[in-house]
C-alpha atoms as a PDB file:
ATOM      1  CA  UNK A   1      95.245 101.962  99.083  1.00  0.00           C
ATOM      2  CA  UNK A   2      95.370 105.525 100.017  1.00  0.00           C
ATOM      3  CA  UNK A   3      92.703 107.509 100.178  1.00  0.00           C
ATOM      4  CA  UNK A   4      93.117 110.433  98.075  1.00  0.00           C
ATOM      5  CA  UNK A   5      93.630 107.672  95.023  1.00  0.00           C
ATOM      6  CA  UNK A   6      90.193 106.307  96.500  1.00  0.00           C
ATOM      7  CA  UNK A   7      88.682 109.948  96.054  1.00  0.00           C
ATOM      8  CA  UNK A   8      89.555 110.265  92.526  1.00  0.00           C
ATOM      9  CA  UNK A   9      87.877 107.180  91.528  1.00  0.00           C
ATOM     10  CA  UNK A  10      83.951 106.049  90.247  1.00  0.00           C
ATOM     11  CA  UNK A  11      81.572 104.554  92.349  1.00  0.00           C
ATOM     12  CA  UNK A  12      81.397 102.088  89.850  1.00  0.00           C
ATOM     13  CA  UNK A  13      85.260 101.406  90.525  1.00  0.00           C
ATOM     14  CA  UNK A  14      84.848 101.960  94.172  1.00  0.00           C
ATOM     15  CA  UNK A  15      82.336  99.183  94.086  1.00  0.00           C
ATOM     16  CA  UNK A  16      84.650  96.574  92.443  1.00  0.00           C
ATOM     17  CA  UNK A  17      87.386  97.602  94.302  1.00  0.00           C
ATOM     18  CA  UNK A  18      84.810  96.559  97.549  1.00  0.00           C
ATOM     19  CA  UNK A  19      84.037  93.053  96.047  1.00  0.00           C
ATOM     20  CA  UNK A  20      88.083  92.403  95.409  1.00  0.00           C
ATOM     21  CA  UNK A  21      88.706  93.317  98.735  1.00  0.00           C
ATOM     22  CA  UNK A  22      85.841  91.245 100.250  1.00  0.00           C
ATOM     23  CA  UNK A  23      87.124  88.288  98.240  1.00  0.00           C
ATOM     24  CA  UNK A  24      90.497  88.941  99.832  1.00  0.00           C
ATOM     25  CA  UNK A  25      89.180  89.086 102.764  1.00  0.00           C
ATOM     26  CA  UNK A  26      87.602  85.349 102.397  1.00  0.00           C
ATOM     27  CA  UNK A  27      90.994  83.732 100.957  1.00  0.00           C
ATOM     28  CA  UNK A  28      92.980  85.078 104.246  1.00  0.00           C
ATOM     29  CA  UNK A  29      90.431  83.515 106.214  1.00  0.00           C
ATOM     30  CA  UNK A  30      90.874  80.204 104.442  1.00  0.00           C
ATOM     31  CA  UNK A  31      94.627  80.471 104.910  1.00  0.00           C
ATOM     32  CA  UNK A  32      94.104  81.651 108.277  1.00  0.00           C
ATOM     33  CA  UNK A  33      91.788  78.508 109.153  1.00  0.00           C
ATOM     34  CA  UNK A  34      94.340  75.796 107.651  1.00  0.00           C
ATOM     35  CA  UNK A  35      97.222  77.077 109.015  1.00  0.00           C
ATOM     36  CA  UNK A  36      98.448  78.670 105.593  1.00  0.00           C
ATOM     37  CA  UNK A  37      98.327  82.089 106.368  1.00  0.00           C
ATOM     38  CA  UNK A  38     102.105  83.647 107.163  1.00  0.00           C
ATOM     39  CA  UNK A  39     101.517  87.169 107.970  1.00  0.00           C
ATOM     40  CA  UNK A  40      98.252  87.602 109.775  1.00  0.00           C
ATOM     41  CA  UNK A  41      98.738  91.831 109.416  1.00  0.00           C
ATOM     42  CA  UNK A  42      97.159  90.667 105.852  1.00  0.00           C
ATOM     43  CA  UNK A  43      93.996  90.495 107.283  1.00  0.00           C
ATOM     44  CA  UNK A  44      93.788  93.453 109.418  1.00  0.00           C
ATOM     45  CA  UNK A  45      95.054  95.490 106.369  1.00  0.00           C
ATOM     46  CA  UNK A  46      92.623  94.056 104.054  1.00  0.00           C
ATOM     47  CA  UNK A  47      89.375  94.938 106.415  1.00  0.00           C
ATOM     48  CA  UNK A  48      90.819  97.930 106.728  1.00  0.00           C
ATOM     49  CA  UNK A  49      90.858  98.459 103.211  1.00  0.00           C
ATOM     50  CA  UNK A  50      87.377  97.658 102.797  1.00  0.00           C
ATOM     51  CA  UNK A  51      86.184  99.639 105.452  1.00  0.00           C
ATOM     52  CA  UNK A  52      88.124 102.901 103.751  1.00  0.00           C
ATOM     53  CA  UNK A  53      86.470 102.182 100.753  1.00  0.00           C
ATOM     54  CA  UNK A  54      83.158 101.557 101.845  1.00  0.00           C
ATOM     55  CA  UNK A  55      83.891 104.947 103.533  1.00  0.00           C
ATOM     56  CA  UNK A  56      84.344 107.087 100.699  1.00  0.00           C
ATOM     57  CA  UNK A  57      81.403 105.387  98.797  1.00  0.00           C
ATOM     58  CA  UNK A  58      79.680 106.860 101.786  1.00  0.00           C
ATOM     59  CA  UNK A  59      80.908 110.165 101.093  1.00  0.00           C
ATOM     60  CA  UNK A  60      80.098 110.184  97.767  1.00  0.00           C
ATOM     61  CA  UNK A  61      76.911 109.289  98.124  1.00  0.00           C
ATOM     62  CA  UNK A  62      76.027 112.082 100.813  1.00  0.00           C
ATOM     63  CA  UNK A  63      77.502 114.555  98.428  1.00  0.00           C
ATOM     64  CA  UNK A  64      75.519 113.666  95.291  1.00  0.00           C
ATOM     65  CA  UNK A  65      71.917 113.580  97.631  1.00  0.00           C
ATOM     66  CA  UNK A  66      73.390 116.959  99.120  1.00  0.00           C
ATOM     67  CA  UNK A  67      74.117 118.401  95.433  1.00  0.00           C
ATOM     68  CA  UNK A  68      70.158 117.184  94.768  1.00  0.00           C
END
């Protein structure tokens, strides 16, 4: 995910985009655990992606209080 598409989106979206990435998140640990995992750069691209997202929910928050 790239962040300008992560811009353009809802909170709302932003927000369900966070819970599919957190659930990601919780089936590569599974695989990771068990031995099913292949590419372990999965993970570290996946917490990335959550942390960019939780980044520009963030933003967007600071903007709307500033805009109050």
């Amino acid at each position: 995910m790239n962040a300008n598409d992560l811009r353009e989106k809802t909170p709302d979206q932003l927000r369900e985009a966070l819970v599919d990435l957190k659930k990601e998140q919780f089936n590569l640990r599974f695989q990771g655990a068990t031995g099913q995992l292949e590419n372990t750069a999965t993970m570290k691209t996946a917490r990335r992606s959550a942390a960019r997202v939780k980044t520009i929910l963030n933003q967007k928050a600071a903007q709307a209080a500033a805009e109050e």
